[in-house]
Protein backbone atom coordinates (compact mmCIF):
# COMPACT_ATOMS: atom_id res chain seq x y z
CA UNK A 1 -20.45 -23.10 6.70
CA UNK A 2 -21.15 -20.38 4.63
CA UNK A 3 -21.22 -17.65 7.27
CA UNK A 4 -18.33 -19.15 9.03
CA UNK A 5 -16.54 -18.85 5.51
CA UNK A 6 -17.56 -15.04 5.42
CA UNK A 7 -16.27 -14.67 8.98
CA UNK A 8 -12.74 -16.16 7.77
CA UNK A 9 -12.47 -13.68 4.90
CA UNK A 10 -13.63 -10.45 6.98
CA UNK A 11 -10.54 -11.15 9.84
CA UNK A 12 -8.47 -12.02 6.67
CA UNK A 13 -9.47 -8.98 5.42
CA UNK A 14 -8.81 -6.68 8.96
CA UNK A 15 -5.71 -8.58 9.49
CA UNK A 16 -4.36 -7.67 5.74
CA UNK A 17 -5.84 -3.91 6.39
CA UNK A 18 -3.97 -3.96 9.48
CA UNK A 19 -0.97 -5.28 7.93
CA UNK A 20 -1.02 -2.86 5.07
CA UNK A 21 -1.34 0.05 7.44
CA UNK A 22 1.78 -0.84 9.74
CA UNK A 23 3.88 -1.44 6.49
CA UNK A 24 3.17 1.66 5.03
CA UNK A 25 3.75 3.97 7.77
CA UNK A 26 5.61 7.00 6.86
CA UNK A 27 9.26 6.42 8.45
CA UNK A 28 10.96 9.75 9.40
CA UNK A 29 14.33 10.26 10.09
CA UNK A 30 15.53 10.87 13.79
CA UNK A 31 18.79 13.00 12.96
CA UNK A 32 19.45 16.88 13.20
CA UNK A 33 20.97 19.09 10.38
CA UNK A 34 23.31 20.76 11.24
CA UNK A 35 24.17 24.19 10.49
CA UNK A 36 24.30 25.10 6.49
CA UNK A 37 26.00 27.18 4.46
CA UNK A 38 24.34 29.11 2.03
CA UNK A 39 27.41 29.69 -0.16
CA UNK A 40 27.90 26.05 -0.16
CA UNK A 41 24.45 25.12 -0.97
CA UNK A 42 24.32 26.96 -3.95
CA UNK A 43 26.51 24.71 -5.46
CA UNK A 44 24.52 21.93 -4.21
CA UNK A 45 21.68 23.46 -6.00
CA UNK A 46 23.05 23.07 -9.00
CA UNK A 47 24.39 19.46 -8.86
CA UNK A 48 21.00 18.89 -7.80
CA UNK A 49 19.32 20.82 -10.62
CA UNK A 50 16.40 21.86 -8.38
CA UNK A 51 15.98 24.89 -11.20
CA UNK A 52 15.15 22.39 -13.88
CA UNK A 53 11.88 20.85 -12.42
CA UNK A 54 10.91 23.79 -9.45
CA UNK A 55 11.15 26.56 -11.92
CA UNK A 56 8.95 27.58 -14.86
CA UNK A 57 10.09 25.73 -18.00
CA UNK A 58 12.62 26.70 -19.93
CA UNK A 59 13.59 29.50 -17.45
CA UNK A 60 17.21 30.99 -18.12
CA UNK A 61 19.38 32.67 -15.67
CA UNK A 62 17.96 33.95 -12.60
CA UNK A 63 14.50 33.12 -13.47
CA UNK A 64 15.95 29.37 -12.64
CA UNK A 65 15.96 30.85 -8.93
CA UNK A 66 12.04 31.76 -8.97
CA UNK A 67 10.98 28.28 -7.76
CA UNK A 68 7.05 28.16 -8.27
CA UNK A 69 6.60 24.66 -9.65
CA UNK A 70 4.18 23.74 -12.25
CA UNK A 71 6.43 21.60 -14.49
CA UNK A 72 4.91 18.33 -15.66
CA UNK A 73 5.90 15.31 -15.72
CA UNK A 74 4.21 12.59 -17.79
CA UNK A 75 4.65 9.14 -17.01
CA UNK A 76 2.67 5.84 -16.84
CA UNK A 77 1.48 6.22 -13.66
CA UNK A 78 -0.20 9.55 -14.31
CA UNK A 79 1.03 13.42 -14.27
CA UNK A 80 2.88 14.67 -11.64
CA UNK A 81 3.34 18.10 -11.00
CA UNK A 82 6.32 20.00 -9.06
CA UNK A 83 5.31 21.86 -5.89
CA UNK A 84 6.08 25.44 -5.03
CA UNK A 85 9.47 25.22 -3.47
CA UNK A 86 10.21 28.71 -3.17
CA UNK A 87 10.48 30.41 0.94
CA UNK A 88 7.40 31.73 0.19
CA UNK A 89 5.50 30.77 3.99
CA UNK A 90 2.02 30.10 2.33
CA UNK A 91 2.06 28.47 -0.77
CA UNK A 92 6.57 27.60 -0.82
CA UNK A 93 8.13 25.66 2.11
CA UNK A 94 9.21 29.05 3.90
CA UNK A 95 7.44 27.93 6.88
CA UNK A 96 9.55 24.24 6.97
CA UNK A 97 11.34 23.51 9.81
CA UNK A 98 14.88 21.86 9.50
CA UNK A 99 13.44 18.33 9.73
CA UNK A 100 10.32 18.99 7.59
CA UNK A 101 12.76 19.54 4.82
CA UNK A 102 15.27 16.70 5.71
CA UNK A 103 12.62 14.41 6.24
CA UNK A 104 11.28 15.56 2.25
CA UNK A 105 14.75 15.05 0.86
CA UNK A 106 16.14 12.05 2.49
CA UNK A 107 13.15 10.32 3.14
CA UNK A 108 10.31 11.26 1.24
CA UNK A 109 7.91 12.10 3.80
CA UNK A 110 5.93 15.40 3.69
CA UNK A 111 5.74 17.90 6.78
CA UNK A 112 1.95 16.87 7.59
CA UNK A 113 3.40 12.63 7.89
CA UNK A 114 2.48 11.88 4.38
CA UNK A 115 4.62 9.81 1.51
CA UNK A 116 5.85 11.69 -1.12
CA UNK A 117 6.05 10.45 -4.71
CA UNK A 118 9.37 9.19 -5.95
CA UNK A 119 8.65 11.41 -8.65
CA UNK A 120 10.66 13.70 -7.00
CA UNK A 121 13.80 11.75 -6.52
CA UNK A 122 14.52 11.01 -2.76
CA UNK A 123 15.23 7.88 -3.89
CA UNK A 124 18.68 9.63 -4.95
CA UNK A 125 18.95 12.23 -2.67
CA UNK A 126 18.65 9.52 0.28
CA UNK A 127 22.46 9.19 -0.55
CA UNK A 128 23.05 12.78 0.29
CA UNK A 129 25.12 13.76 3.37
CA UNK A 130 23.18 15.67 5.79
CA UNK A 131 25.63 18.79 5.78
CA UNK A 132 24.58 19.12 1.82
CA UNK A 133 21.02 18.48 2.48
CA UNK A 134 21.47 21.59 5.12
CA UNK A 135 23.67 24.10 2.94
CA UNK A 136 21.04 23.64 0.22
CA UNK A 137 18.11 24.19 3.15
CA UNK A 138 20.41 28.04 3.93
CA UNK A 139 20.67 28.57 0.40
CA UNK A 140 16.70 28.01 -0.21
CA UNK A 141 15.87 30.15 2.22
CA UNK A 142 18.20 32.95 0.48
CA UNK A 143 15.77 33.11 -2.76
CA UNK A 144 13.03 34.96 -3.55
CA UNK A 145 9.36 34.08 -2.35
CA UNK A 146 7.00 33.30 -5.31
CA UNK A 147 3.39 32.99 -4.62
CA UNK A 148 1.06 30.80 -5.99
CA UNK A 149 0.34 26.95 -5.61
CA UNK A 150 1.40 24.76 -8.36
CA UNK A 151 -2.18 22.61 -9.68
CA UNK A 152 -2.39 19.23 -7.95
CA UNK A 153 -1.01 15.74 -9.54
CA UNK A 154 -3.32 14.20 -12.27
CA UNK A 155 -3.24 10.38 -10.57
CA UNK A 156 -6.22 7.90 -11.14
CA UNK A 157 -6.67 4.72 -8.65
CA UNK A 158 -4.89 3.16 -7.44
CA UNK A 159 -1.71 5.70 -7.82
CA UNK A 160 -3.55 8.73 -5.88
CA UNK A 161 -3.44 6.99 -2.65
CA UNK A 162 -0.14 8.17 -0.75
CA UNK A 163 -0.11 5.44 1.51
CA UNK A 164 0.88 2.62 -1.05
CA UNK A 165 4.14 4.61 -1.33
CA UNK A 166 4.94 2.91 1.76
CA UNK A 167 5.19 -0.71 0.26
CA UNK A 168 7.38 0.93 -2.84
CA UNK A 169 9.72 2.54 -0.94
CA UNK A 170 10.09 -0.63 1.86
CA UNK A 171 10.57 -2.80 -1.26
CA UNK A 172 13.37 -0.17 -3.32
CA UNK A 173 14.40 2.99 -1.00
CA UNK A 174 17.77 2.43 -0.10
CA UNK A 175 21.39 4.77 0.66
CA UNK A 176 23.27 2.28 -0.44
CA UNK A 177 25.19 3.19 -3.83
CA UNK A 178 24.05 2.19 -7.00
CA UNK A 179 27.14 0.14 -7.65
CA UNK A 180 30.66 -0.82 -6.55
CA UNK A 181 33.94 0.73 -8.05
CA UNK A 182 37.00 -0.68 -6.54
CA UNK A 183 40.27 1.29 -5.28
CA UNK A 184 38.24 3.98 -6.64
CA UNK A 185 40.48 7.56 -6.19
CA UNK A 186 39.11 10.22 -3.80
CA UNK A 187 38.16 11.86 -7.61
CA UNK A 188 35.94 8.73 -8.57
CA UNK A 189 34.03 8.61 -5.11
CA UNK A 190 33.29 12.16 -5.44
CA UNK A 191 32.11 11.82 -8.95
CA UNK A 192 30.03 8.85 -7.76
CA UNK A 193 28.32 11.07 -4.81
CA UNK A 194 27.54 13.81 -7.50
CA UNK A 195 26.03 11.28 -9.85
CA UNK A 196 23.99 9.09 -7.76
CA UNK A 197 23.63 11.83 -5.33
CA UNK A 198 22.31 15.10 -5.76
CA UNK A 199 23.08 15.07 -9.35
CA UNK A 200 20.23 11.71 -9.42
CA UNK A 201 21.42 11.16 -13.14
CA UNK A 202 20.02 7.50 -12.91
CA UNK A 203 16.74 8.76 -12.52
CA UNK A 204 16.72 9.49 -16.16
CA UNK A 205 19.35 7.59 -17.67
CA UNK A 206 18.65 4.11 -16.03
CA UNK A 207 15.75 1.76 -17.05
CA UNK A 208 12.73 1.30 -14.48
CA UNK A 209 10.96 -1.66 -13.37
CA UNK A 210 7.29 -2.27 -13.97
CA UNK A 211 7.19 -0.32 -10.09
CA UNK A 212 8.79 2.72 -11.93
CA UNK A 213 11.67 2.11 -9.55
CA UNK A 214 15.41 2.45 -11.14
CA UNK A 215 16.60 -0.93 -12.38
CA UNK A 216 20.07 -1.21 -10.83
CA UNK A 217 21.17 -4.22 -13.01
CA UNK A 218 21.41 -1.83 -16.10
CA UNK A 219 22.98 1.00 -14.43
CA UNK A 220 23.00 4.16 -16.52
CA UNK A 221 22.36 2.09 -19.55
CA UNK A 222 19.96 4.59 -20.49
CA UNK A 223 16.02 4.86 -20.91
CA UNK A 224 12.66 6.58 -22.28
CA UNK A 225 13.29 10.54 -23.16
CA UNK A 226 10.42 11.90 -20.44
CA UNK A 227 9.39 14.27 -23.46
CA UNK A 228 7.49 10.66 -24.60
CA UNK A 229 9.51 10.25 -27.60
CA UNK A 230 13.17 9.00 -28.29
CA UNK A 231 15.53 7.68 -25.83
CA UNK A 232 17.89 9.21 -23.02
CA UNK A 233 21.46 7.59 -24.00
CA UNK A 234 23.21 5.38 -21.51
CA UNK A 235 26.63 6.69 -19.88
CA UNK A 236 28.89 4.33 -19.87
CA UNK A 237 32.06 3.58 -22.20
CA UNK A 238 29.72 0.65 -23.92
CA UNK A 239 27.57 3.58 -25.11
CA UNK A 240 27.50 3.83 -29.19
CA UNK A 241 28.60 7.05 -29.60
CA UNK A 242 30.24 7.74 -25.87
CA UNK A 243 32.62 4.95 -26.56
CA UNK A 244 35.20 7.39 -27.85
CA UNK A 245 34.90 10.02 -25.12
CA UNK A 246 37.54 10.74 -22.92
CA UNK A 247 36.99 12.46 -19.31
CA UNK A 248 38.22 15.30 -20.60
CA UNK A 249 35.86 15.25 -23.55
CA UNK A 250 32.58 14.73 -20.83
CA UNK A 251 34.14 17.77 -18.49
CA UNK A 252 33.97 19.81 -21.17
CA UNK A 253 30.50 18.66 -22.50
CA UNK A 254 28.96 19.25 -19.13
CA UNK A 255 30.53 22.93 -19.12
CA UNK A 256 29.72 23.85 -23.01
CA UNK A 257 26.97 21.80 -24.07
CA UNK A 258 29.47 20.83 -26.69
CA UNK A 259 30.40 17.27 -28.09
CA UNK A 260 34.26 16.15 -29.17
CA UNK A 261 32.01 16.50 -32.70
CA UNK A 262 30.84 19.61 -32.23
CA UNK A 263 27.12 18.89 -31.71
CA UNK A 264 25.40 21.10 -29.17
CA UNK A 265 23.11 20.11 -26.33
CA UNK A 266 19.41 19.13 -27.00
CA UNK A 267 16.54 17.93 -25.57
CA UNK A 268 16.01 17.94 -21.52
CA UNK A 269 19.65 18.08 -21.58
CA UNK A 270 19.70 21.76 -22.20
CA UNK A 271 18.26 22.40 -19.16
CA UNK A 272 20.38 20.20 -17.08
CA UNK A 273 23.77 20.95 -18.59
CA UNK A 274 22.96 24.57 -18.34
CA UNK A 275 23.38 23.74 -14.40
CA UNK A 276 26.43 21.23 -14.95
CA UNK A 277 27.59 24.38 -16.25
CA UNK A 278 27.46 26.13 -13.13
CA UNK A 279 29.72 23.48 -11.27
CA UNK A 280 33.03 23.63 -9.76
CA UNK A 281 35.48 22.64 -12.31
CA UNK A 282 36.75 19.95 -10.14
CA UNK A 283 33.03 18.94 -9.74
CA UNK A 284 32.58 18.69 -13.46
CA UNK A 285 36.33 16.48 -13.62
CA UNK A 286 34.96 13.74 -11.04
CA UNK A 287 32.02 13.22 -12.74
CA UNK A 288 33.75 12.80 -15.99
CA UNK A 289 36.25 10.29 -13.49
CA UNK A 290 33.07 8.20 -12.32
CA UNK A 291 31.57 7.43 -15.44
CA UNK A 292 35.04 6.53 -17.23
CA UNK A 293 35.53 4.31 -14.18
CA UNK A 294 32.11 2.53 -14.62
CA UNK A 295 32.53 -1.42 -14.06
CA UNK A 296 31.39 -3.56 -16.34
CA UNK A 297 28.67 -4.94 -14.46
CA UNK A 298 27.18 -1.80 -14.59
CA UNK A 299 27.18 -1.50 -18.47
């Protein structure tokens, strides 16, 4: 009895291994990119505010261009650390082919088949369109190459193994957007995109669930300041002390750093308006557009 019993539990065990394994298999995306535009991806760079976590901290100007990595990011799970980015061919992504980096961005699967951490927030930029995802791929490659390899995450077990991602991101990757806006103008959707998109706004300024994924019922309702201390305010109308914003007040906030009170910018904020700032006008306008036009149910 007993050794049948430990026969029962070692299938059960190769049968869950098994199942575990096929689950978590890195899923890469068949499409092509198609040709970018360098000119076009810069602005992409900004809405996407790859400066703020790929360059050193607190970088200004075009020192926000040198992308070596190194920033930290604390959270429960452990420290994460942003990779070297830059088209360095060593220690950047200068070597990447075109699906290498769609595959990163879209998917979250590394070059060599392995999951990425949603640390870096595919889970966002899986709503990009593939002609942004390649003008920011020409405008990459336009930068400077910075040597050097950013340190390694600081993960314990059960966090450091890659291949769990697989189960997270079956159970909360998705393209779908975060929520519903109807007869939404052409102005609203493209706020949306920006938002949700490349801008991944919700990665900060949504709650998470106890899988650290975003917690769509409480949509930009606003969570834990990644500094450890404080709070990251929600964005919608609801908002004590947003309530009295207009678009036109946000538009200008994202360009100035500036509130209708005349408060300035603080916190990781600084970092990110200073790329809001670097926006279209018309960008800056439909983002204002989407978050005025926020349904309830997302407040």
């Amino acid at each position: 009895m007993i050794r049948k019993l430990i026969t029962l539990g070692a299938v059960a065990a190769l049968l869950g291994g098994a199942a575990f394994w096929f689950l978590t298999v890195p899923q890469t995306i068949a499409s092509t990119l198609p040709v970018g535009d360098a000119a076009r991806g810069q602005t992409v760079f900004w809405a996407g505010g790859c400066g703020s976590c790929h360059a050193a901290d607190k970088a200004k100007g075009d020192d926000k261009l040198l992308l070596g990595g190194g920033h930290r990011l604390e959270t429960p799970f452990g420290t994460f650390v942003s990779p070297n980015i830059s088209p360095d061919p060593e220690d950047g992504i200068g070597a990447w082919s075109d699906a290498d980096f769609l595959n990163a961005m879209k998917a979250g699967v590394s070059p060599d088949g392995r999951h990425y951490y949603p640390a870096f927030p595919y889970a966002s930029y899986a709503r990009m369109t593939n002609q942004d995802v390649a003008d920011l791929w020409a405008f990459l490659k336009t930068l400077p190459p910075v040597d050097g390899v950013a340190p390694a995450h600081e993960l314990g077990f059960p966090f450091n193994v890659h291949r769990g991602i697989g189960l997270w991101k079956l159970a909360f990757l998705t393209d779908e957007p975060a929520v519903t806006i109807a007869d939404a103008s052409p102005e609203v959707l493209r706020g949306q995109y920006l938002v949700e998109g490349p801008g991944h706004c919700g990665e900060c300024h949504t709650p998470r669930n106890a899988a650290g994924a975003t917690d769509y019922s409480r949509w930009l309702a606003g969570g834990p300041a990644p500094e450890g201390t404080g709070r990251i305010p929600g964005l919608h109308n609801s908002e004590p002390g947003l309530a009295g914003w207009s678009a036109t007040d946000i538009a200008y906030y994202l360009e100035s750093g500036f509130t209708p009170d005349f408060d300035s910018v603080g916190g990781s904020m600084v970092s990110v308006q200073d790329n809001t700032s670097r926006l279209l006008a018309e960008d800056r306008a439909a983002i204002a557009a989407y978050l005025k036009a926020l349904p309830t149910s997302a407040q």
